[in-house]
Protein backbone atom coordinates (compact mmCIF):
# COMPACT_ATOMS: atom_id res chain seq x y z
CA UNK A 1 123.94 5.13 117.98
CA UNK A 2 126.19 8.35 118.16
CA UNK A 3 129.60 8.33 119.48
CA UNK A 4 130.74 5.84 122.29
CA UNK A 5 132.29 7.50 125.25
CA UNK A 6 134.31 4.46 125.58
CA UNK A 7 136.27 5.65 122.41
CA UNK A 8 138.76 8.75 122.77
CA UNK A 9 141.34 9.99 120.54
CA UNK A 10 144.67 10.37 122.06
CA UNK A 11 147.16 13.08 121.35
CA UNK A 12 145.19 15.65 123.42
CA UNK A 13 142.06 15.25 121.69
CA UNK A 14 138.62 13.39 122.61
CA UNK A 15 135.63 12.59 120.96
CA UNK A 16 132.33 13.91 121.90
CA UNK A 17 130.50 12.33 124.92
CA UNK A 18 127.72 10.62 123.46
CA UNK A 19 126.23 7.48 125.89
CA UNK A 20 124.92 4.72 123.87
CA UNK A 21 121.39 3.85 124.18
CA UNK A 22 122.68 0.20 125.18
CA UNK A 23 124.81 1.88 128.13
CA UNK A 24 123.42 1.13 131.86
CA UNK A 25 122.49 4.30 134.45
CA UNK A 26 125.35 2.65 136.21
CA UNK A 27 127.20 3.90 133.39
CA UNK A 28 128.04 7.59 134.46
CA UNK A 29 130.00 10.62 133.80
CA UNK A 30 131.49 13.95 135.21
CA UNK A 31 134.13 16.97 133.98
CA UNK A 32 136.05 19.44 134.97
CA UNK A 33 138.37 22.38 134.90
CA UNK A 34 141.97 21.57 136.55
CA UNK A 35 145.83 22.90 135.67
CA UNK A 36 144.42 25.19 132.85
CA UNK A 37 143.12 22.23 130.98
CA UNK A 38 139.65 20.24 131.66
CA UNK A 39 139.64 16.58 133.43
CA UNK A 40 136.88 14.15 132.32
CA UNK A 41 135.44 10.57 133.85
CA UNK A 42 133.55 7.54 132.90
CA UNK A 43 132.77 5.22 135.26
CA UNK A 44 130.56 2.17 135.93
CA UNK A 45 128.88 3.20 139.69
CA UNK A 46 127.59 0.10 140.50
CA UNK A 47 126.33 0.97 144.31
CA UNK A 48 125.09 4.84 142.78
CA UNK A 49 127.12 6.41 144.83
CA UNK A 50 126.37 10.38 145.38
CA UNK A 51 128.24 12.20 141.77
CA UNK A 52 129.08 14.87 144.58
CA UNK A 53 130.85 12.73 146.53
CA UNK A 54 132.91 11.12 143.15
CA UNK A 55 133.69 14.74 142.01
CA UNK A 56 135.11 15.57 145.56
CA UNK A 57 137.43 12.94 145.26
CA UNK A 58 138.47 13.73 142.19
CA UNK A 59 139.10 17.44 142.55
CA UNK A 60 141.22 16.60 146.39
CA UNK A 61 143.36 14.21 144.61
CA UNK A 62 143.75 16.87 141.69
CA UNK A 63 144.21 20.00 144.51
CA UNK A 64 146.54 17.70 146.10
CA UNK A 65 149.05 17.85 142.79
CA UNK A 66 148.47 21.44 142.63
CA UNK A 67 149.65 22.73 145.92
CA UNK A 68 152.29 20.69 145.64
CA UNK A 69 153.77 20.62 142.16
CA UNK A 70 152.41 23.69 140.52
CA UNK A 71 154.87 26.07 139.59
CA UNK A 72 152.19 28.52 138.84
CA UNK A 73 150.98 28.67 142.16
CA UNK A 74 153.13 30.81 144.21
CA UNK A 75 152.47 29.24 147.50
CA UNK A 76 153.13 26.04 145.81
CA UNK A 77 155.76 23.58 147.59
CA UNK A 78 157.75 23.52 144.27
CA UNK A 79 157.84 27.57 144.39
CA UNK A 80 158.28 27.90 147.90
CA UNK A 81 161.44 25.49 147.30
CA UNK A 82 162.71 27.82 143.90
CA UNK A 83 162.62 30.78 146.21
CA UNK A 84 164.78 29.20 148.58
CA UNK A 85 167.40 30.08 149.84
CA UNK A 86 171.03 28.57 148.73
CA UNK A 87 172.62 25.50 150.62
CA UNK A 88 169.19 25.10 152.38
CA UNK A 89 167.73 20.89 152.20
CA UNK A 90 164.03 20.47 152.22
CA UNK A 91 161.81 17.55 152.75
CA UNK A 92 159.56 17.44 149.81
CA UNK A 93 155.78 16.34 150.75
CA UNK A 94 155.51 12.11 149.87
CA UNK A 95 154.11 12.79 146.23
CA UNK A 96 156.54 15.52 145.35
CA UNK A 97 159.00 13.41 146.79
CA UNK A 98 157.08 10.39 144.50
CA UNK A 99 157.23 12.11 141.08
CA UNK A 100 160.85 13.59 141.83
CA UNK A 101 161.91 9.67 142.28
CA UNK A 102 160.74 9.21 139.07
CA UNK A 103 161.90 12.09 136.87
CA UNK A 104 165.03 11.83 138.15
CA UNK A 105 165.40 8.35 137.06
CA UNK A 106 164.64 9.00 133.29
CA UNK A 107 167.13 11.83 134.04
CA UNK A 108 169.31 9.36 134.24
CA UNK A 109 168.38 6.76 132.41
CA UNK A 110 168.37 9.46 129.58
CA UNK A 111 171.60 11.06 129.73
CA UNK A 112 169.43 13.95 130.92
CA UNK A 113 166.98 13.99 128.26
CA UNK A 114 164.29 15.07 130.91
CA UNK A 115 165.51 17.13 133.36
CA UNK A 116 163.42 18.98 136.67
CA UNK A 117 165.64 21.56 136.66
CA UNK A 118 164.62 23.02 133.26
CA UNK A 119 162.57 25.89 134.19
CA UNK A 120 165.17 29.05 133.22
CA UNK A 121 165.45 27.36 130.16
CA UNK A 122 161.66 26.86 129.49
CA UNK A 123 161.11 30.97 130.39
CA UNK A 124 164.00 31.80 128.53
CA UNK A 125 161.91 30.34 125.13
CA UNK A 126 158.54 31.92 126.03
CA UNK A 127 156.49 29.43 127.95
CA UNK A 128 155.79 28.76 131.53
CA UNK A 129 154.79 31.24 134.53
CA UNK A 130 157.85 33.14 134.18
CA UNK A 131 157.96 33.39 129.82
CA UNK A 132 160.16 35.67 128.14
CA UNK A 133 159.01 37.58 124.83
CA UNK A 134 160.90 37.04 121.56
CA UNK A 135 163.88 35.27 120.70
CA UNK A 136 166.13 34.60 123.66
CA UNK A 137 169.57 35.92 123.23
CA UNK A 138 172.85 34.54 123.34
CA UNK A 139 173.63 35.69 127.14
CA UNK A 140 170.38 34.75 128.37
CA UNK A 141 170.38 31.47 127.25
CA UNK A 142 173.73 31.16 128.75
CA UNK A 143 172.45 32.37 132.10
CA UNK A 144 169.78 29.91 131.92
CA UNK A 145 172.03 26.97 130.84
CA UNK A 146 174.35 27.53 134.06
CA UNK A 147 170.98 27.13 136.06
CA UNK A 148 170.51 23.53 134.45
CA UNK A 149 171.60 20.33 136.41
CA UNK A 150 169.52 17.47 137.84
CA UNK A 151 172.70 16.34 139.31
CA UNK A 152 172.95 19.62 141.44
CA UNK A 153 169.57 18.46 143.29
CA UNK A 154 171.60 15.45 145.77
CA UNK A 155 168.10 14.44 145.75
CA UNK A 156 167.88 12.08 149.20
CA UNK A 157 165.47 9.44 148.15
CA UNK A 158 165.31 7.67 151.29
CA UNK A 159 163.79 10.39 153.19
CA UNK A 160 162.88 12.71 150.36
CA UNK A 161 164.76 15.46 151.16
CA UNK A 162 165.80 17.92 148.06
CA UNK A 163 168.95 20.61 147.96
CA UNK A 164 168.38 23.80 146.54
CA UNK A 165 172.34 24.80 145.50
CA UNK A 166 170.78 28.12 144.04
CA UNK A 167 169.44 29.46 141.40
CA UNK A 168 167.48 26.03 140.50
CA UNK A 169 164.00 26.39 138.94
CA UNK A 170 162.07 23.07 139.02
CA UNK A 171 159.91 22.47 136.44
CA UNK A 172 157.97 19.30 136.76
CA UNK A 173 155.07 19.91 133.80
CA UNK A 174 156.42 17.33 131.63
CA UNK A 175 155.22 14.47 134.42
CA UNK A 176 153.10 16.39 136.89
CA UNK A 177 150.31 15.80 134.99
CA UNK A 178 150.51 12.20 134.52
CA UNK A 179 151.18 11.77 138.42
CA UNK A 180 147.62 14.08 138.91
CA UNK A 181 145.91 11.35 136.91
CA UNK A 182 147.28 8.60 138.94
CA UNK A 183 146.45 9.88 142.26
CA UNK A 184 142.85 10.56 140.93
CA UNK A 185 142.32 7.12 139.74
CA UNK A 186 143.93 5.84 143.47
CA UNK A 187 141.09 8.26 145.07
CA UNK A 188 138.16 6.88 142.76
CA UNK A 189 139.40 2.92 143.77
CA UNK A 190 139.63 4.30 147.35
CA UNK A 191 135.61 5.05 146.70
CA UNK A 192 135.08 1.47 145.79
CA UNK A 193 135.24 2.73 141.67
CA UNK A 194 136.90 -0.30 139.75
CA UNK A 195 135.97 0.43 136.24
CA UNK A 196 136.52 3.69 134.71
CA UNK A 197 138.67 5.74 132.70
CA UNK A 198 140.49 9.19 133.11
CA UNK A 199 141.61 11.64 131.60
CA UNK A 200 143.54 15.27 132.10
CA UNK A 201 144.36 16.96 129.84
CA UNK A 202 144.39 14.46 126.71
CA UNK A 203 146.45 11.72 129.08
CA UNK A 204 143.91 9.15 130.18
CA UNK A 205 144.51 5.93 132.44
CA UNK A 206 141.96 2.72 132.53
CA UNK A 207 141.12 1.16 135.08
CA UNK A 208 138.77 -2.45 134.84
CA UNK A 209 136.14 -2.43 132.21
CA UNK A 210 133.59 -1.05 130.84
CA UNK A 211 130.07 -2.29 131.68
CA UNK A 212 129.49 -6.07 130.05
CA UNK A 213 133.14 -6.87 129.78
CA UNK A 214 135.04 -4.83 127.10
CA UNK A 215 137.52 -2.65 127.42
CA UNK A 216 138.19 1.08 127.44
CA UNK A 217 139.57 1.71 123.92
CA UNK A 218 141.21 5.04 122.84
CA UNK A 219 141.72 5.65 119.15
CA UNK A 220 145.63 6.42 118.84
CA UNK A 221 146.50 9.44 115.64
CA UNK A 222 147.83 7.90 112.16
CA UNK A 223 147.31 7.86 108.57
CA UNK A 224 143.95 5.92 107.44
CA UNK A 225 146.07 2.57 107.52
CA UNK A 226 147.57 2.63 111.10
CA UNK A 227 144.89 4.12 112.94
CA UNK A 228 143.77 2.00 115.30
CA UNK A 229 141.46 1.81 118.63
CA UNK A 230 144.10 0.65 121.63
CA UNK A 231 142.75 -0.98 124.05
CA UNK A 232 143.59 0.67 128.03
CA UNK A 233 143.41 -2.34 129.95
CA UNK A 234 144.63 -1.37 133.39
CA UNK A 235 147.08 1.28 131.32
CA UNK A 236 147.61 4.62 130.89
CA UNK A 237 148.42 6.60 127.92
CA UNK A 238 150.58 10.00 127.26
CA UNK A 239 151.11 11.68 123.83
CA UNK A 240 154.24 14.74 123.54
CA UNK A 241 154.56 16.42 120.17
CA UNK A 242 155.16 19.67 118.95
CA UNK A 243 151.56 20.31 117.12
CA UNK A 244 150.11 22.08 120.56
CA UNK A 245 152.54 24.83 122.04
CA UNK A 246 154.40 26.73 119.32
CA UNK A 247 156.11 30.26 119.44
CA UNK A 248 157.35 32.18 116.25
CA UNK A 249 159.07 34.97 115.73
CA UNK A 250 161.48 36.70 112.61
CA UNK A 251 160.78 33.69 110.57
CA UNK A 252 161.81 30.71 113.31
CA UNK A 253 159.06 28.60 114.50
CA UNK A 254 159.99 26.97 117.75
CA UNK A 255 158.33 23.79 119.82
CA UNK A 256 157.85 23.67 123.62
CA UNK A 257 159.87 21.00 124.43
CA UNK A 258 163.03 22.25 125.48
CA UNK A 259 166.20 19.85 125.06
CA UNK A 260 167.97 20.23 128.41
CA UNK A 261 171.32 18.91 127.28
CA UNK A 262 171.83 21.90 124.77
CA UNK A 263 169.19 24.67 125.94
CA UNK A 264 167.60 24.35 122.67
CA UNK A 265 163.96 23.49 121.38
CA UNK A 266 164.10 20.19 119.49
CA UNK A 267 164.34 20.59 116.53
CA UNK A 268 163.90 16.80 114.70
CA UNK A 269 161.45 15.81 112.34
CA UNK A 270 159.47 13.63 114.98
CA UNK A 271 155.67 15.09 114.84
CA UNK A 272 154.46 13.12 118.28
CA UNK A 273 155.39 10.44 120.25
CA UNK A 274 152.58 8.24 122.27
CA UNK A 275 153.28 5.82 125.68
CA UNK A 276 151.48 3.13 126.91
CA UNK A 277 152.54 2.53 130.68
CA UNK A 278 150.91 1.04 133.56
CA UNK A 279 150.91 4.34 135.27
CA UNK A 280 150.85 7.87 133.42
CA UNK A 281 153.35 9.34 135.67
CA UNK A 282 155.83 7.04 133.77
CA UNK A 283 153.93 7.18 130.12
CA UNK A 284 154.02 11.40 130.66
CA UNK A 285 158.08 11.48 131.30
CA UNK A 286 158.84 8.93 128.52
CA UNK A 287 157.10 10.41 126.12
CA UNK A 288 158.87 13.68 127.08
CA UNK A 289 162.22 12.12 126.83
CA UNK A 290 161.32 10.46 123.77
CA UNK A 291 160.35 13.51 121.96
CA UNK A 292 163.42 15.15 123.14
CA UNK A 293 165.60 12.22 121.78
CA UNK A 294 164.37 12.66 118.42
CA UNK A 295 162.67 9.79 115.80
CA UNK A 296 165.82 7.95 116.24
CA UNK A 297 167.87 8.03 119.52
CA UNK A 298 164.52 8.14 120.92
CA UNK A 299 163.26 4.76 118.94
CA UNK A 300 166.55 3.08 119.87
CA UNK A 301 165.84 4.38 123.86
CA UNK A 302 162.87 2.88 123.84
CA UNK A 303 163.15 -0.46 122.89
CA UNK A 304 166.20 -0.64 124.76
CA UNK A 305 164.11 0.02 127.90
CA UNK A 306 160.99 -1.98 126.90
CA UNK A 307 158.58 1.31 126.25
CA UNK A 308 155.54 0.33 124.51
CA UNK A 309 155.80 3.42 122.00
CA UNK A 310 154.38 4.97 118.66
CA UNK A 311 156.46 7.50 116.61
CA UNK A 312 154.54 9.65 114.16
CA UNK A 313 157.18 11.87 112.62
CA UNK A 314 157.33 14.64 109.51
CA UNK A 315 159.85 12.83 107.73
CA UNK A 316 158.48 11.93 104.36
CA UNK A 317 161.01 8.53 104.44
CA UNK A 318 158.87 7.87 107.78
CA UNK A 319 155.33 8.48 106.29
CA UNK A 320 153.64 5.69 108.91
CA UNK A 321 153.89 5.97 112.33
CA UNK A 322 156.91 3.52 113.98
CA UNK A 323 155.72 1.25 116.70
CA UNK A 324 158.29 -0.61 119.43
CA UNK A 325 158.35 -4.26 119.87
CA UNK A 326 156.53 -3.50 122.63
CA UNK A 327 153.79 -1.30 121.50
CA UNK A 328 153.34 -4.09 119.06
CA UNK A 329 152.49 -6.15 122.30
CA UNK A 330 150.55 -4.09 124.08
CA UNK A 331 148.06 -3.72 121.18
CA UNK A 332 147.66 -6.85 119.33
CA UNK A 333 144.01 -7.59 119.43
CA UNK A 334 143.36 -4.60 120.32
């Protein structure tokens, strides 16, 4: 019977698109390129609605996210607002304003463990629009470090206005992506779509059910005994790790994910951390600040705040991945 496209592997990885023989023609499909990473859909189409018009939708909502959050873009809001000048307030469009709300709340929440303002930092280690080659040195990371402040933003969140101070770089990559697959799954229900599931990049979001009642599943990374098929009932689901983006050089291997509070890459044993949220804006900037807190700090965090979360680390005294109390919850029966 092949491969069910109602199973994916999370973590940035999904198996092969293989309809069932049992699957309806309402049972339908579609893909993408978006954000230098593909975007993929299966959906139950009940009233055959045109695939054109389904694909529009998607690709607006996705567009949307783009000229508004992509730092790569140079006529970007976000870039338009690092080139600014100092001392100058901006009002951010509503979902910049959206997914600023909500990073800068984890900022918080975190002790700054996720930060917008991260961008020097993130060039200064070789990744982004604006990467640097090699190791950084000592007075360049400095530079970049005096950039660093979500605190410095006096974000307004009543009317969504932003300061630049100077010299601040957003960076919103860590969550930007999550928010995109939101506000495509808002533009498919705006169709009339009430059973599907998402995904950009890896990060997928469900929405209803599949065709004849069951869920969407996903099959979450782990050893042989804790892998398991979660179940994305109306949930989304992020993975952060350090097994995709990697620079070396002279002997140091270094991860992506940049640990605001210091200027450093982490540098823990934690392999990958996985969030289950109701929305994947949220699941995309906990599982950042989770990976930046480390197997431990990060484990405490999140039960503290109620994440549903799985830690997969390196350490051989950790050789199964380390579910939350509320993972546990979320995926009971799954």
């Amino acid at each position: 019977m092949g491969v069910s496209f109602s199973t994916w592997r999370a973590g940035g990885y999904a198996n092969a698109a293989v309809p069932r023989r049992a699957d309806p023609t309402t049972l339908q499909q579609l893909g993408g390129q978006t954000m230098g990473t593909t975007w993929s859909l299966r959906f139950d189409n009940p009233r055959m609605l045109p695939l054109e018009d389904v694909r529009e939708a998607v690709e607006a909502a996705l567009a949307r996210v783009i000229a508004q959050m992509s730092h790569w873009e140079p006529a970007s809001d976000i870039s338009r607002f690092n080139g600014a000048a100092p001392g100058t307030r901006h009002t951010l469009p509503g979902e910049f304003a959206d997914v600023m709300r909500c990073a800068l709340a984890w900022a918080a929440a975190s002790g700054g463990a996720i930060d917008p303002t991260v961008g020097p930092l993130v060039a200064c280690w070789g990744f982004g629009p604006d990467a640097r080659e090699g190791l950084p040195a000592p007075e360049a990371l400095a530079q970049a470090r005096a950039r660093i402040g979500w605190e410095r933003l006096a974000f307004d969140t009543a009317d969504g206005s932003l300061l630049q101070p100077g010299g601040v770089t957003l960076d919103l990559s860590g969550i930007a992506k999550g928010f995109a697959l939101d506000q495509g799954v808002e533009a498919l229900r705006a169709l009339g779509l009430a059973d599907l599931l998402f995904e950009v990049g890896g990060e997928l979001r469900g929405a209803g059910r599949r065709p004849g009642g069951q869920p969407w599943q996903v099959m979450v990374d782990g050893d042989p005994a804790t892998a398991r098929r979660v179940a994305l009932a109306d949930m989304a689901i992020a993975t952060s790790g350090d097994r995709w983006h990697q620079r070396a050089q002279d002997g140091r291997r270094w991860s992506h994910t940049i640990d605001p509070r210091n200027g450093e890459p982490v540098a823990h044993s934690l392999a990958s951390v996985t969030v289950l949220h109701p929305q994947c804006v949220h699941a995309d900037a906990l599982a950042t600040v989770l990976t930046v807190l480390g197997p431990h700090e990060g484990f405490a965090f999140a039960e503290r705040h109620d994440v549903a979360a799985l830690f997969a680390s390196h350490d051989p005294a950790l050789p199964r991945p380390q579910a939350t109390r509320a993972w546990l919850t979320h995926t009971t029966g799954s």
